[in-house]
Protein backbone atom coordinates (compact mmCIF):
# COMPACT_ATOMS: atom_id res chain seq x y z
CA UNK A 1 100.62 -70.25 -20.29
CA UNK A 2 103.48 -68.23 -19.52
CA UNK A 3 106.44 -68.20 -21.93
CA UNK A 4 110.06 -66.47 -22.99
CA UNK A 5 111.05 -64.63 -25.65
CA UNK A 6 114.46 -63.86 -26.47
CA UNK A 7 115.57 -60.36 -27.56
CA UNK A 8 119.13 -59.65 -29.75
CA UNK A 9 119.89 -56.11 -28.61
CA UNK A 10 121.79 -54.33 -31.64
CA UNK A 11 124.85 -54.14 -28.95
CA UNK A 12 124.83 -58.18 -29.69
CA UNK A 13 123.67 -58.31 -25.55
CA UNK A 14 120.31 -61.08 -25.47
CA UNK A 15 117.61 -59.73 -23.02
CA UNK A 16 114.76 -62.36 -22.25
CA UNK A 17 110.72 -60.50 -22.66
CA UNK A 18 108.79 -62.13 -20.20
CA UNK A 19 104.88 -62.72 -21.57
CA UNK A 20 101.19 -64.08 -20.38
CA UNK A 21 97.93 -63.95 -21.14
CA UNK A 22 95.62 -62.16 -19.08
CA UNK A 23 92.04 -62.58 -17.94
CA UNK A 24 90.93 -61.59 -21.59
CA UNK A 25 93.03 -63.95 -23.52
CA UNK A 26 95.31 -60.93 -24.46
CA UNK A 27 99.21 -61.52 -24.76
CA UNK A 28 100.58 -59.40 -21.83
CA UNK A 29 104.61 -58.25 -20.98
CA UNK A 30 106.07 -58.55 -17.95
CA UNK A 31 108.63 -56.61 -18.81
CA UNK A 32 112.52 -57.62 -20.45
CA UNK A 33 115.20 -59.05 -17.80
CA UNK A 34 118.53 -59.91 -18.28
CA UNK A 35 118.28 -64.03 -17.66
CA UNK A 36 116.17 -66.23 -18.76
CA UNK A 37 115.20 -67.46 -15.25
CA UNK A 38 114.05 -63.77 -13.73
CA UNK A 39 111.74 -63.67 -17.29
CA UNK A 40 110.36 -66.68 -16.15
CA UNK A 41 109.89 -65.91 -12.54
CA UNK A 42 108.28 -62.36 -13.67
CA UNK A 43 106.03 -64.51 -16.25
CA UNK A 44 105.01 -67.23 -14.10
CA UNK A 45 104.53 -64.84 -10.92
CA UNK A 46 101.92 -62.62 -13.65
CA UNK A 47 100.09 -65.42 -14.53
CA UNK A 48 99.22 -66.53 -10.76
CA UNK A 49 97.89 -63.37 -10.39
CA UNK A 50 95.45 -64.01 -12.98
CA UNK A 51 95.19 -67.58 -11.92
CA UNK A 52 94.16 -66.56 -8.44
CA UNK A 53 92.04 -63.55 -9.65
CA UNK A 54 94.20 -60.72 -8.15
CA UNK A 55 95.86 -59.34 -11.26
CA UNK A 56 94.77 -56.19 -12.56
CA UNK A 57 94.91 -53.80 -15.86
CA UNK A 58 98.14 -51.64 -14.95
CA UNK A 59 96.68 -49.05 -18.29
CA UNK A 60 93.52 -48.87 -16.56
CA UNK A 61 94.61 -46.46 -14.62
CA UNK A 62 96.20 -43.92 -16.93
CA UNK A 63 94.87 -40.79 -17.61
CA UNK A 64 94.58 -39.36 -20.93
């Protein structure tokens, strides 16, 4: 299930963190917007991915 978080900035702006669980059952980030709604779109459009089997691991494919 996709949710919202909201974020106080210490500027007193609110950002919104966008989150989801992925194929593992791990809490994921779909990065911070500035409305509630794009969080939600950027949550819910995360968790299709893994819904339809087409998301993958972003850190997979760092090098260290």
């Amino acid at each position: 299930m996709a949710y919202v978080v909201e974020r106080k900035r210490s500027d007193g702006s609110t950002r919104f963190l966008a989150c989801y669980r992925d194929p593992e059952g791990r809490i994921r980030s779909a990065g911070t917007h500035p409305t509630r709604r794009a969080a939600e779109r950027a949550a819910h459009r995360q968790e299709q991915k893994v819904l339809a089997g087409s998301w993958r691991d972003a850190s997979l494919g760092t090098v260290t």
